[in-house]
PDB file of N, CA and C in Angstrom:
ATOM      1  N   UNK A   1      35.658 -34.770  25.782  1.00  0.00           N
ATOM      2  CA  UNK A   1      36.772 -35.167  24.933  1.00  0.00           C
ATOM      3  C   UNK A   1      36.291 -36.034  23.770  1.00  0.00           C
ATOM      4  N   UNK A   2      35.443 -36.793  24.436  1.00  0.00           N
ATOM      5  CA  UNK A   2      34.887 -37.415  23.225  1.00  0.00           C
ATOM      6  C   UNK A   2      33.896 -37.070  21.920  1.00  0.00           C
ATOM      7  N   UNK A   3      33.270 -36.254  22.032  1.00  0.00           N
ATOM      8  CA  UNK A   3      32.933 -34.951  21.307  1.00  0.00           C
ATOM      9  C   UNK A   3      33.875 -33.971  19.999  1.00  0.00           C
ATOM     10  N   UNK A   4      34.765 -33.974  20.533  1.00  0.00           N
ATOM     11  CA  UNK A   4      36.179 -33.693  20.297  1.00  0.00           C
ATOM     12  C   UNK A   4      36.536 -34.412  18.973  1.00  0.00           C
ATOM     13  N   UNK A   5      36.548 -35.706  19.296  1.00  0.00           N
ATOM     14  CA  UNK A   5      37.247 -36.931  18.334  1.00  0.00           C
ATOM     15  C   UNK A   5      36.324 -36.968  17.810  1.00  0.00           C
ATOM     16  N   UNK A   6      34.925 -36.660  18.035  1.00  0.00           N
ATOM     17  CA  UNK A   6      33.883 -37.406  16.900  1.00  0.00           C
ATOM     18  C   UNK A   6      33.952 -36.210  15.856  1.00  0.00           C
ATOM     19  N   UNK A   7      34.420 -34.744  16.142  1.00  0.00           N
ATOM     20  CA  UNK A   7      34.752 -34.042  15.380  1.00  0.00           C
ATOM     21  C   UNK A   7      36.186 -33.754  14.483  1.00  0.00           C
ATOM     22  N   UNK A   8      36.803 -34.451  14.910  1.00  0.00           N
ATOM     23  CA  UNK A   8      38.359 -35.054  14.309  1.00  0.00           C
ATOM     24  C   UNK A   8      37.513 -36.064  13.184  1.00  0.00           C
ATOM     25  N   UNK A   9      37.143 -36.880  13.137  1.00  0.00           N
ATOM     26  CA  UNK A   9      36.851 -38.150  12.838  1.00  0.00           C
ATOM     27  C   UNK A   9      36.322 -37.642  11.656  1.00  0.00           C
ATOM     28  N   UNK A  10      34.703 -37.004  11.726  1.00  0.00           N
ATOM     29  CA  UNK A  10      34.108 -35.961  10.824  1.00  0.00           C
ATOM     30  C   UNK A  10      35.047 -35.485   9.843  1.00  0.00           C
ATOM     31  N   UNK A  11      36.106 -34.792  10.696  1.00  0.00           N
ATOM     32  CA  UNK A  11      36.862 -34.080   9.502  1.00  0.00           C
ATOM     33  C   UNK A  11      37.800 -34.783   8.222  1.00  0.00           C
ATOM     34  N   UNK A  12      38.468 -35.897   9.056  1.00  0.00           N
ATOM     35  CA  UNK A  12      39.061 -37.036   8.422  1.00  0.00           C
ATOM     36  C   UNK A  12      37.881 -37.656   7.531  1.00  0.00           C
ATOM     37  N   UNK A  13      36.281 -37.988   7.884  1.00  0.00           N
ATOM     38  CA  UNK A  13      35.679 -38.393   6.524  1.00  0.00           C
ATOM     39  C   UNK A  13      35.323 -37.498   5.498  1.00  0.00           C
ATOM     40  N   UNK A  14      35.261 -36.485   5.854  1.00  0.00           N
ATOM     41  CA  UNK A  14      35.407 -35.353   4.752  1.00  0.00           C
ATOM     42  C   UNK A  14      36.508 -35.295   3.872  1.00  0.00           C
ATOM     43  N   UNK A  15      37.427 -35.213   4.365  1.00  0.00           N
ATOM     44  CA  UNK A  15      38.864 -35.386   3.768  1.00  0.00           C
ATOM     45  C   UNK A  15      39.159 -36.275   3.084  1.00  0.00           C
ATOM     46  N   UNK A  16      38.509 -37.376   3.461  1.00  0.00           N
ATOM     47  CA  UNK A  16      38.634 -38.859   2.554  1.00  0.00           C
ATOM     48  C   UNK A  16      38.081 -38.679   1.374  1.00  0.00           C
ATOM     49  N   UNK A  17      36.988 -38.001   1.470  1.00  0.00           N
ATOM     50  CA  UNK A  17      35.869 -38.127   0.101  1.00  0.00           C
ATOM     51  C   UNK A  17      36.304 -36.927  -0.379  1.00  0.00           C
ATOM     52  N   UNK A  18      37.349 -36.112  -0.049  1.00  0.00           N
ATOM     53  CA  UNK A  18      37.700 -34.915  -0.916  1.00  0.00           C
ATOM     54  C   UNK A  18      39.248 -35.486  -1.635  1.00  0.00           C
ATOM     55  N   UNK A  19      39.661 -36.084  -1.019  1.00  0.00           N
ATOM     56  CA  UNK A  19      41.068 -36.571  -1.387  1.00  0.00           C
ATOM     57  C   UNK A  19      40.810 -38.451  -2.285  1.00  0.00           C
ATOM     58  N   UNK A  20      40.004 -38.716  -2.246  1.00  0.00           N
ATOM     59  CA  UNK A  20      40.301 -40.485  -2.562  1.00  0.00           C
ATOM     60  C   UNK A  20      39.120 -40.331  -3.680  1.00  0.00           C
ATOM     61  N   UNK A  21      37.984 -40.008  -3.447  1.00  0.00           N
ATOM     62  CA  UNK A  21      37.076 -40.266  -4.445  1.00  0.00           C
ATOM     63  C   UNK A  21      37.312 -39.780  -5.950  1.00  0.00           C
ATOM     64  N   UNK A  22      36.047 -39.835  -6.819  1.00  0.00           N
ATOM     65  CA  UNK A  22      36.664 -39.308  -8.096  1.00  0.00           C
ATOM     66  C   UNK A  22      35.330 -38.669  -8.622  1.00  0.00           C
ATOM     67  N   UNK A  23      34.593 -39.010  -7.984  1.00  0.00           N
ATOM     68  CA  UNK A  23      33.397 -38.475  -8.223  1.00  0.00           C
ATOM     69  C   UNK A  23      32.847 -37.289  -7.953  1.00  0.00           C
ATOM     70  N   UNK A  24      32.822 -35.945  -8.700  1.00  0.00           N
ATOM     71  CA  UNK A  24      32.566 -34.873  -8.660  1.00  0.00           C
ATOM     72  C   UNK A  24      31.675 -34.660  -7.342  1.00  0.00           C
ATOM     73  N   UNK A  25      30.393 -35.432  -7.747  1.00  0.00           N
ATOM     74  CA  UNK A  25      29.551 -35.309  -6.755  1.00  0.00           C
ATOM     75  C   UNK A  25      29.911 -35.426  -5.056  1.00  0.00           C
ATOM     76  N   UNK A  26      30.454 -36.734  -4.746  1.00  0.00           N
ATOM     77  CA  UNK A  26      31.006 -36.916  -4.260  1.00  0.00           C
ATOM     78  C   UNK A  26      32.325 -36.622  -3.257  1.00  0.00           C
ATOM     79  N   UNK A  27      32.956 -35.482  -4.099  1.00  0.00           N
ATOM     80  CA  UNK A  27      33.857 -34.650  -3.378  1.00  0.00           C
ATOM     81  C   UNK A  27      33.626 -33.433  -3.009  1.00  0.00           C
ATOM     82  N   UNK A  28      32.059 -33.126  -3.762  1.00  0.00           N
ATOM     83  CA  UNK A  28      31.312 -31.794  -2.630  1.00  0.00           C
ATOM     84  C   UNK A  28      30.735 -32.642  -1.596  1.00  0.00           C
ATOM     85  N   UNK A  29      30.216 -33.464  -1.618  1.00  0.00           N
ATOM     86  CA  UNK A  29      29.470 -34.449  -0.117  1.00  0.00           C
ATOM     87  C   UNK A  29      30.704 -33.870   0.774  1.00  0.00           C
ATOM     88  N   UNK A  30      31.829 -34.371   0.557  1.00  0.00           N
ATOM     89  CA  UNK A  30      33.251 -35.084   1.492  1.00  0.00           C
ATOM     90  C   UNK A  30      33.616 -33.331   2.028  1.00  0.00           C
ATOM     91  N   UNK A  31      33.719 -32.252   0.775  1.00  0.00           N
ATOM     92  CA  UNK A  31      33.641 -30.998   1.487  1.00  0.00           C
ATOM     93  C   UNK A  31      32.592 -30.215   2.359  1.00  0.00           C
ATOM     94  N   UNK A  32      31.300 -30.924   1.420  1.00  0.00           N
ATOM     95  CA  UNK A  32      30.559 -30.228   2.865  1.00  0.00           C
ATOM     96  C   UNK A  32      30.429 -30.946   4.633  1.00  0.00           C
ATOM     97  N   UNK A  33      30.785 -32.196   4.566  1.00  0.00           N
ATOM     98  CA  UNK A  33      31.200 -33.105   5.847  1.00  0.00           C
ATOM     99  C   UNK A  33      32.076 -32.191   6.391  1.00  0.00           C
ATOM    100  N   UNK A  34      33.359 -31.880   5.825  1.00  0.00           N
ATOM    101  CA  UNK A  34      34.397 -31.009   6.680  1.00  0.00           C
ATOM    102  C   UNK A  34      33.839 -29.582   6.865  1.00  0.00           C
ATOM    103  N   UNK A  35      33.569 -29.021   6.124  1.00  0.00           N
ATOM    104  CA  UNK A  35      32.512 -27.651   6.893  1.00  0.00           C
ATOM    105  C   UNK A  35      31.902 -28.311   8.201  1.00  0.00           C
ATOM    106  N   UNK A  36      31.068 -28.662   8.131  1.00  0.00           N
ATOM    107  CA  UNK A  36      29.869 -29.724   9.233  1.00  0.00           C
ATOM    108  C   UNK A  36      30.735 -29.863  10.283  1.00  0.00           C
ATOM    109  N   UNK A  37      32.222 -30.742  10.252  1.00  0.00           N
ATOM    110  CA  UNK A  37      32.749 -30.792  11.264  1.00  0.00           C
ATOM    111  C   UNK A  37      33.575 -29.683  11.770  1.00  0.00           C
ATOM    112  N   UNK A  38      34.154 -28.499  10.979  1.00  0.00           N
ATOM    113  CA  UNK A  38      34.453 -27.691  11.644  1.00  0.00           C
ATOM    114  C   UNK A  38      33.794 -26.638  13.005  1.00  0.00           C
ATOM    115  N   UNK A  39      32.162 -26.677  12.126  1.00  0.00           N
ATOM    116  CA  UNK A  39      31.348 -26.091  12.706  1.00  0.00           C
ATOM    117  C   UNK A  39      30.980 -26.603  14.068  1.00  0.00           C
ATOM    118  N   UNK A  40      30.452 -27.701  13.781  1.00  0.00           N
ATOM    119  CA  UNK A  40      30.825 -28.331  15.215  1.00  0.00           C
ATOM    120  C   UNK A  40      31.781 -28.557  16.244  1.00  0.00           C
ATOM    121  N   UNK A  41      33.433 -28.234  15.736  1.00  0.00           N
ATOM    122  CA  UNK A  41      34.463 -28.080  16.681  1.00  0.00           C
ATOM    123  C   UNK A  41      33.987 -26.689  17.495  1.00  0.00           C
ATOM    124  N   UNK A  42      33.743 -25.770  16.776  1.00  0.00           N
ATOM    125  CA  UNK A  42      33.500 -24.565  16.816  1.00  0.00           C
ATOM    126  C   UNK A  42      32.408 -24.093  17.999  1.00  0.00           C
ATOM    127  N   UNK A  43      31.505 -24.918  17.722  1.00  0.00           N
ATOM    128  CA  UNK A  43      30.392 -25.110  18.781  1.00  0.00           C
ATOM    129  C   UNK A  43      30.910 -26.148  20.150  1.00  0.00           C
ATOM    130  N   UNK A  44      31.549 -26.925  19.892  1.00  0.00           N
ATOM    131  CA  UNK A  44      31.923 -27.485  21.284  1.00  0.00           C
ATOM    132  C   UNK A  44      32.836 -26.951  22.035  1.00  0.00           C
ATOM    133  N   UNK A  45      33.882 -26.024  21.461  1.00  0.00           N
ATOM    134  CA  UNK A  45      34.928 -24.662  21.848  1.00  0.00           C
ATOM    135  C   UNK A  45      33.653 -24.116  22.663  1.00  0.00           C
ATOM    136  N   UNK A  46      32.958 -23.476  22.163  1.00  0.00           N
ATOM    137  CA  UNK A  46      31.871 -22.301  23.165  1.00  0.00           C
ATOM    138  C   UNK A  46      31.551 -22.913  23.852  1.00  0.00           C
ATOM    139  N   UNK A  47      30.811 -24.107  23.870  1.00  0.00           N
ATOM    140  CA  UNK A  47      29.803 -24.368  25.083  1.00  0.00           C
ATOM    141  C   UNK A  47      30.251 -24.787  26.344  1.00  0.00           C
ATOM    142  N   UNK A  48      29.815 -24.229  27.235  1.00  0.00           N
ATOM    143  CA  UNK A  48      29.667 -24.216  28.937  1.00  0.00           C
ATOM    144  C   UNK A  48      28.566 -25.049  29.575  1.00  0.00           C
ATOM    145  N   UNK A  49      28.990 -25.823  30.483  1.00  0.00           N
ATOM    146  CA  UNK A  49      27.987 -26.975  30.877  1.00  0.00           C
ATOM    147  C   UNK A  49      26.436 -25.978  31.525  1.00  0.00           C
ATOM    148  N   UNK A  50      27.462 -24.818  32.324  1.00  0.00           N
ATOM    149  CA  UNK A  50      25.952 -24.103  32.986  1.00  0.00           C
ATOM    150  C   UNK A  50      26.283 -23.112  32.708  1.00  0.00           C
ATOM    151  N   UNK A  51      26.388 -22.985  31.564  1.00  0.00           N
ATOM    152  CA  UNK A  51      26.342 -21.361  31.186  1.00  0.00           C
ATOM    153  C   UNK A  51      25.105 -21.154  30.468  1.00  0.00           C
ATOM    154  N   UNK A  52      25.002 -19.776  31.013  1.00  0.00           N
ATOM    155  CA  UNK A  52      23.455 -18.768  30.779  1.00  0.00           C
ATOM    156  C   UNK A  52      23.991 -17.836  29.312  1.00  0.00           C
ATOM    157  N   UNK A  53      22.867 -17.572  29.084  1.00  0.00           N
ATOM    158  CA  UNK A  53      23.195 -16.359  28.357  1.00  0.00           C
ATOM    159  C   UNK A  53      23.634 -14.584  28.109  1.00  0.00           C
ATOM    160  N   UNK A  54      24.474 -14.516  27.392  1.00  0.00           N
ATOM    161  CA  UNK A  54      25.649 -13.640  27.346  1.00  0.00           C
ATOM    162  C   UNK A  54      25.111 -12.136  27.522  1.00  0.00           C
ATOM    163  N   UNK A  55      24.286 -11.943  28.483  1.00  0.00           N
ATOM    164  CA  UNK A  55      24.087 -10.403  29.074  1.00  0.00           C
ATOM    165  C   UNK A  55      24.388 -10.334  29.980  1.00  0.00           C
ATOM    166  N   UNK A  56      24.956  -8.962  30.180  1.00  0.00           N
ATOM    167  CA  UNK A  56      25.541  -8.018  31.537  1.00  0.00           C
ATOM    168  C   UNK A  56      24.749  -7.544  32.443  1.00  0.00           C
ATOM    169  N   UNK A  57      24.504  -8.174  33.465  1.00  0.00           N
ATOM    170  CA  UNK A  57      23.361  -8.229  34.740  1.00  0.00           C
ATOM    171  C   UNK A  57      24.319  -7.761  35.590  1.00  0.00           C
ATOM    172  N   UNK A  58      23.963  -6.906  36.457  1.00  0.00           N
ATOM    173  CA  UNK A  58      24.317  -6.530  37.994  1.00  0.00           C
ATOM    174  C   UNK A  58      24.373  -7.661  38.719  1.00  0.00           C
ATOM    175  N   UNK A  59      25.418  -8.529  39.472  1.00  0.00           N
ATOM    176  CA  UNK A  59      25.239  -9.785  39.871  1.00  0.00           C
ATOM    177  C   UNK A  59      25.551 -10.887  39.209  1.00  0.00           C
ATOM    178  N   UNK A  60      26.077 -10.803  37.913  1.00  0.00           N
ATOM    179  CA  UNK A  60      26.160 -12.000  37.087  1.00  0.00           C
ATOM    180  C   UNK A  60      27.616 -12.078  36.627  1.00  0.00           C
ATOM    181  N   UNK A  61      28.604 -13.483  36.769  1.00  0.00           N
ATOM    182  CA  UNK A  61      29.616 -13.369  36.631  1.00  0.00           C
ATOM    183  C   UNK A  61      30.152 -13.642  35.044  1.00  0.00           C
ATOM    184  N   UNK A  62      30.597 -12.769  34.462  1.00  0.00           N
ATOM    185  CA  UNK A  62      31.130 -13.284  32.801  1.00  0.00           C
ATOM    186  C   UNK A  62      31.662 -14.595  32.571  1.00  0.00           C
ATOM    187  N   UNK A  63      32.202 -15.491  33.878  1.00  0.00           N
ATOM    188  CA  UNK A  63      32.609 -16.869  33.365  1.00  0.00           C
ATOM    189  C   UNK A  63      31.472 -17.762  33.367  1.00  0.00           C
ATOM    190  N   UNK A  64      30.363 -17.032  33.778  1.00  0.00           N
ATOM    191  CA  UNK A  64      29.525 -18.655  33.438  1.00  0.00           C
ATOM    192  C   UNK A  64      28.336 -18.189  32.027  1.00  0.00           C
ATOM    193  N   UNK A  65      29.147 -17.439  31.377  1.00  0.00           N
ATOM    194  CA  UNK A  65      28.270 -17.224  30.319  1.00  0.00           C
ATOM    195  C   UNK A  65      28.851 -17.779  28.746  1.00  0.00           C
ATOM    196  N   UNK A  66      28.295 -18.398  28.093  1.00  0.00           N
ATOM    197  CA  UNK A  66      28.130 -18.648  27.151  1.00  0.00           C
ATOM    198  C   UNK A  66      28.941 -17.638  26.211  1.00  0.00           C
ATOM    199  N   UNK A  67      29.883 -18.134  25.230  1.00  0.00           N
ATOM    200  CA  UNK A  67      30.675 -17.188  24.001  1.00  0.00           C
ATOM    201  C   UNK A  67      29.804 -17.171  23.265  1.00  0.00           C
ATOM    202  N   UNK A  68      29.309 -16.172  22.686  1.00  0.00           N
ATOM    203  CA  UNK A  68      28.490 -15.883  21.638  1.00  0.00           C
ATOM    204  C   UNK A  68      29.214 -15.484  20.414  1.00  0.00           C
ATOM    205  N   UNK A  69      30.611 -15.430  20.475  1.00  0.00           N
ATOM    206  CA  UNK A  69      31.443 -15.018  18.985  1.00  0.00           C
ATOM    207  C   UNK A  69      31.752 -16.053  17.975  1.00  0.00           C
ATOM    208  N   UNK A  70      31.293 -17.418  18.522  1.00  0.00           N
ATOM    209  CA  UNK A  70      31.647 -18.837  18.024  1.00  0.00           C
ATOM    210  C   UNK A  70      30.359 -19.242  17.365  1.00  0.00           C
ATOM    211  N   UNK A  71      29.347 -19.001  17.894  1.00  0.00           N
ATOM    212  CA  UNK A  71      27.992 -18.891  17.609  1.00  0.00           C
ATOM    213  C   UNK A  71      27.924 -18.083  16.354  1.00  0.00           C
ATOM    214  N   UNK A  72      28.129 -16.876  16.260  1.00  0.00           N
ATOM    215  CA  UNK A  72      27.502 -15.731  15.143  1.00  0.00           C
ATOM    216  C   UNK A  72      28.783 -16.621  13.855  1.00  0.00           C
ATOM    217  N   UNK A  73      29.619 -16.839  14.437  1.00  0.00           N
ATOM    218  CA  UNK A  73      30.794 -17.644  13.313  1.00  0.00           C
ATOM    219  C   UNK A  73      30.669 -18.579  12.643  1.00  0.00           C
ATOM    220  N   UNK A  74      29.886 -19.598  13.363  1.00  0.00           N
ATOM    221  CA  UNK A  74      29.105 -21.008  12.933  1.00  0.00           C
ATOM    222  C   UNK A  74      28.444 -20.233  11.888  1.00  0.00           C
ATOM    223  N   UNK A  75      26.989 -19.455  12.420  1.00  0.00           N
ATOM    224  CA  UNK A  75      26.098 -18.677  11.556  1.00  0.00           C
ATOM    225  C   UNK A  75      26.383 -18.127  10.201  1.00  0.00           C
ATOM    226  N   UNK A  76      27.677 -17.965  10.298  1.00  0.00           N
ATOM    227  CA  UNK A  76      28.177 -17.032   8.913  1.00  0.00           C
ATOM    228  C   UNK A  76      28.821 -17.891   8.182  1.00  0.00           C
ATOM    229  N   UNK A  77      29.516 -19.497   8.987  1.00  0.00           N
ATOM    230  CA  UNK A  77      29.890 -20.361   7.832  1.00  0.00           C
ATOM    231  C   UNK A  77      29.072 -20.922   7.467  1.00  0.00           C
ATOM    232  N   UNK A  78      27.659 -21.431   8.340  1.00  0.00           N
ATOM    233  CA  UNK A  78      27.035 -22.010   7.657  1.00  0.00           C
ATOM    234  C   UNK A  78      25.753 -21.521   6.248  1.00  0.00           C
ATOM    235  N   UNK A  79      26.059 -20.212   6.038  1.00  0.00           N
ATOM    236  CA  UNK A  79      25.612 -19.274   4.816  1.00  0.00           C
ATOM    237  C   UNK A  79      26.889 -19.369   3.887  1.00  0.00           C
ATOM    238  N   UNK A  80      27.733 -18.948   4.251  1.00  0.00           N
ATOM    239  CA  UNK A  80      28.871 -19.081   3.611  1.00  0.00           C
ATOM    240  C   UNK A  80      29.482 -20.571   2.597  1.00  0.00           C
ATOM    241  N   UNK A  81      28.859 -21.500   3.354  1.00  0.00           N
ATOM    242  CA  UNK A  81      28.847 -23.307   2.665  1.00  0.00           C
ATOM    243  C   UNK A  81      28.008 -23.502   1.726  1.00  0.00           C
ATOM    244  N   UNK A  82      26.870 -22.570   2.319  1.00  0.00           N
ATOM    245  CA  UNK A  82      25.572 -23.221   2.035  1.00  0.00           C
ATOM    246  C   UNK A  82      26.004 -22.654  -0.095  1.00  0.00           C
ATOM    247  N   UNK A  83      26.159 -21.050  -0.141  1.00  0.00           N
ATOM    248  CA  UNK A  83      26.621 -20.648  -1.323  1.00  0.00           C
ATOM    249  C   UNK A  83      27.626 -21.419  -1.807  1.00  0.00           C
ATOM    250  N   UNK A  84      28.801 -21.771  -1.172  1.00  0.00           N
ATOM    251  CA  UNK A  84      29.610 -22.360  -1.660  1.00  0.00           C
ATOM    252  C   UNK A  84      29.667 -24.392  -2.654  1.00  0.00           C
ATOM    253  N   UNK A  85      28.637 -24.222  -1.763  1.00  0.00           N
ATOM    254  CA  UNK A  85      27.903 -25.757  -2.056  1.00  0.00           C
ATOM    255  C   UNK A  85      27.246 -25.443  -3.275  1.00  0.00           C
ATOM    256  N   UNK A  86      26.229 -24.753  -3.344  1.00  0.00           N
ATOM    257  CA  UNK A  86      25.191 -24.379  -4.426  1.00  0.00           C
ATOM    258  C   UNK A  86      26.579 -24.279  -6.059  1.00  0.00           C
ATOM    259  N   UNK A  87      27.663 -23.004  -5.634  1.00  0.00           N
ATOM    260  CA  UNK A  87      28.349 -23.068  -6.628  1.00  0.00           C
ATOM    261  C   UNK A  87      29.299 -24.252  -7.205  1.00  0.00           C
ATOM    262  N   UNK A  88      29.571 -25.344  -6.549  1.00  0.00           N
ATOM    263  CA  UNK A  88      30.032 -26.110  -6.973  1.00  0.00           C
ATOM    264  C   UNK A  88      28.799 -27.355  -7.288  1.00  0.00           C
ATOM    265  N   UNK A  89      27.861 -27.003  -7.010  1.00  0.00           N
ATOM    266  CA  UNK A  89      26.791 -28.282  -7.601  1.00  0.00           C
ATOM    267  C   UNK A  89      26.725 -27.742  -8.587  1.00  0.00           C
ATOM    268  N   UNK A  90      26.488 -25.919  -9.379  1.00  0.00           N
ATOM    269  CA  UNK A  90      25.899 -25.964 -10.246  1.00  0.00           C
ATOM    270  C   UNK A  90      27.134 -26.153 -11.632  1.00  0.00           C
ATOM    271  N   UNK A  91      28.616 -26.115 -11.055  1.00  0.00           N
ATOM    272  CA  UNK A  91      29.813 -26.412 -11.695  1.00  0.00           C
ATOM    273  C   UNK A  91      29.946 -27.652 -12.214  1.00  0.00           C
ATOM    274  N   UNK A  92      29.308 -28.686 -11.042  1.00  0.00           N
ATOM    275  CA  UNK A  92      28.895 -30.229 -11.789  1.00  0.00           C
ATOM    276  C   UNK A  92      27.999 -30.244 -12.737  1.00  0.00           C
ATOM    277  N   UNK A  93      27.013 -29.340 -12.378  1.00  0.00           N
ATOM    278  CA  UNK A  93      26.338 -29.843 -13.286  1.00  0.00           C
ATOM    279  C   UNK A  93      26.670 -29.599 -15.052  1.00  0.00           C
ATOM    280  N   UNK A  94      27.082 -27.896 -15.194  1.00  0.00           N
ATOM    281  CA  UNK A  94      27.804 -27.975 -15.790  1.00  0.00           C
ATOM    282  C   UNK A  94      28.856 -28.864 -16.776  1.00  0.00           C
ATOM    283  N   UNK A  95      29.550 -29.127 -15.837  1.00  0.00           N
ATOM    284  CA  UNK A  95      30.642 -30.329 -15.807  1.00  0.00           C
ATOM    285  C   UNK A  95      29.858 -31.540 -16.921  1.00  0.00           C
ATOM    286  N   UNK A  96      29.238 -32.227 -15.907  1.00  0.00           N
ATOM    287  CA  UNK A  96      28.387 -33.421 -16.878  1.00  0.00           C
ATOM    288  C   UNK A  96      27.187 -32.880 -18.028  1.00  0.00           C
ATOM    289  N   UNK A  97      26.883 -31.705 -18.023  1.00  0.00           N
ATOM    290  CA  UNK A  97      26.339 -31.292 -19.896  1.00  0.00           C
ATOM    291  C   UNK A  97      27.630 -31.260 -20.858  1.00  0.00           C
ATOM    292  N   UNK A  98      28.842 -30.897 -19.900  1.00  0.00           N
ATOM    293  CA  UNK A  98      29.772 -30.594 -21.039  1.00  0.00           C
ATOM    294  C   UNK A  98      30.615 -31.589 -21.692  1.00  0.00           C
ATOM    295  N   UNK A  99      30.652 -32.454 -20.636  1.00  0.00           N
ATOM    296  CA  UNK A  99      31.508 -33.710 -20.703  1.00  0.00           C
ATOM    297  C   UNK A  99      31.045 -35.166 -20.852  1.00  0.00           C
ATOM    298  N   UNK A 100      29.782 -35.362 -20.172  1.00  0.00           N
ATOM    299  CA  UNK A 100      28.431 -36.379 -20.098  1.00  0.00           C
ATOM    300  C   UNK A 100      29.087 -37.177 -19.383  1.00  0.00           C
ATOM    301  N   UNK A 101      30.003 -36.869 -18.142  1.00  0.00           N
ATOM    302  CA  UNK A 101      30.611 -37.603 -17.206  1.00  0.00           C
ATOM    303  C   UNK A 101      30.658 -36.802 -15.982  1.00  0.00           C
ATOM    304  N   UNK A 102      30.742 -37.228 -14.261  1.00  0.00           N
ATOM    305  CA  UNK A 102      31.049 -36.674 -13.535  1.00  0.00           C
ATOM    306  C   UNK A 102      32.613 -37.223 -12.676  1.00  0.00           C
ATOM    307  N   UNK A 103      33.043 -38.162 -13.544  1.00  0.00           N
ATOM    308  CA  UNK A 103      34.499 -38.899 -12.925  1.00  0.00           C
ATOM    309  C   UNK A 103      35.737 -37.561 -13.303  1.00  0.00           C
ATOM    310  N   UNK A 104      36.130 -37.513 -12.674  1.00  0.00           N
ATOM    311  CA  UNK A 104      37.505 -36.156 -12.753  1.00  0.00           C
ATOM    312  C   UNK A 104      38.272 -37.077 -13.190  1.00  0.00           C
ATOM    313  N   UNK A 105      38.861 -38.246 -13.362  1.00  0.00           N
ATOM    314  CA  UNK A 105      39.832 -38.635 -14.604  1.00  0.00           C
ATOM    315  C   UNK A 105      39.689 -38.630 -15.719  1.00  0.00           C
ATOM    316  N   UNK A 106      38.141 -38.905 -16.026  1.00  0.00           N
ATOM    317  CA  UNK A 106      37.255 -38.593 -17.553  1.00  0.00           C
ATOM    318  C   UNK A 106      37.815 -37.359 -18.298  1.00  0.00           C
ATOM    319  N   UNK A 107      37.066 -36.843 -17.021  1.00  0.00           N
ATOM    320  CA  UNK A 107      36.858 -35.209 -17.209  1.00  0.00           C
ATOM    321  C   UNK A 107      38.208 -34.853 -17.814  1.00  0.00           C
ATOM    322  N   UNK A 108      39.969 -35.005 -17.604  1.00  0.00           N
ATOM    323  CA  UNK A 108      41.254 -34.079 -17.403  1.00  0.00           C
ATOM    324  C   UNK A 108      41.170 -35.007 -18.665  1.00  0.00           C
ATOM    325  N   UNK A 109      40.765 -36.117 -18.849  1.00  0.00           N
ATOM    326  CA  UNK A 109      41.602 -37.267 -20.141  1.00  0.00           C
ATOM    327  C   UNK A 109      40.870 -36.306 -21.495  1.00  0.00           C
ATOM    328  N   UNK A 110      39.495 -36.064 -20.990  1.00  0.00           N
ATOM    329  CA  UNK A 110      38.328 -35.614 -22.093  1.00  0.00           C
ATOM    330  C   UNK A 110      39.506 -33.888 -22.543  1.00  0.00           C
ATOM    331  N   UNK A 111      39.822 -33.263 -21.497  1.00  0.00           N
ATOM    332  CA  UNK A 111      40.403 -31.837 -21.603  1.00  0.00           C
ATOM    333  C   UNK A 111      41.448 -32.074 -22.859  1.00  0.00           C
ATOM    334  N   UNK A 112      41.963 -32.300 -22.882  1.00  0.00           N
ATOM    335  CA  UNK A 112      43.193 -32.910 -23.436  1.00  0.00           C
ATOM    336  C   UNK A 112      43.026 -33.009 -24.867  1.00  0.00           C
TER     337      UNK A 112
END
């Protein structure tokens, strides 16, 4: 359970630095934290204290095996972030050649 909350918690500091900060940079940190903690909810959903791995043996019962669909899911968000991260760093960077600021109040006052 406690595992659990430290992944609640995760998600709430992600959320903080996506919702409160102002700093471009800064609010990809706070989004990639909440990826991080989803992934990890995700992984503590699958895991089994004595669970083996997920092949069909003559003799072997399917409840003590390990979900492997939570696993390949992690795998694909964490490619999936990893791009998603890259495109919003290279949007900052962007951002501050165009503006010579990375504060998002700058930035909407500068639009204007």
């Amino acid at each position: 359970m406690g595992l659990y909350l430290l992944s609640f918690i995760l998600f709430l500091v992600g959320l903080y630095g996506v919702l409160v900060k102002r700093n471009i940079v800064k609010i990809i940190l706070g989004s990639g934290i909440m990826g991080y903690a989803v992934n990890l909810f995700l992984i503590l959903i699958a895991y089994r204290s004595a669970g083996t791995f997920p092949i069909f043996l003559p003799g072997r019962e399917p409840g003590l095996m390990v979900d492997p669909l939570p696993q390949a899911l992690v795998l694909t968000s964490i490619v999936i972030e990893l791009g998603v991260t890259a495109l919003l760093v290279a949007l900052a960077v962007n951002i501050h050649k165009h503006y010579g600021t990375l504060d998002v109040r700058k930035v909407r006052r500068l639009k204007e």
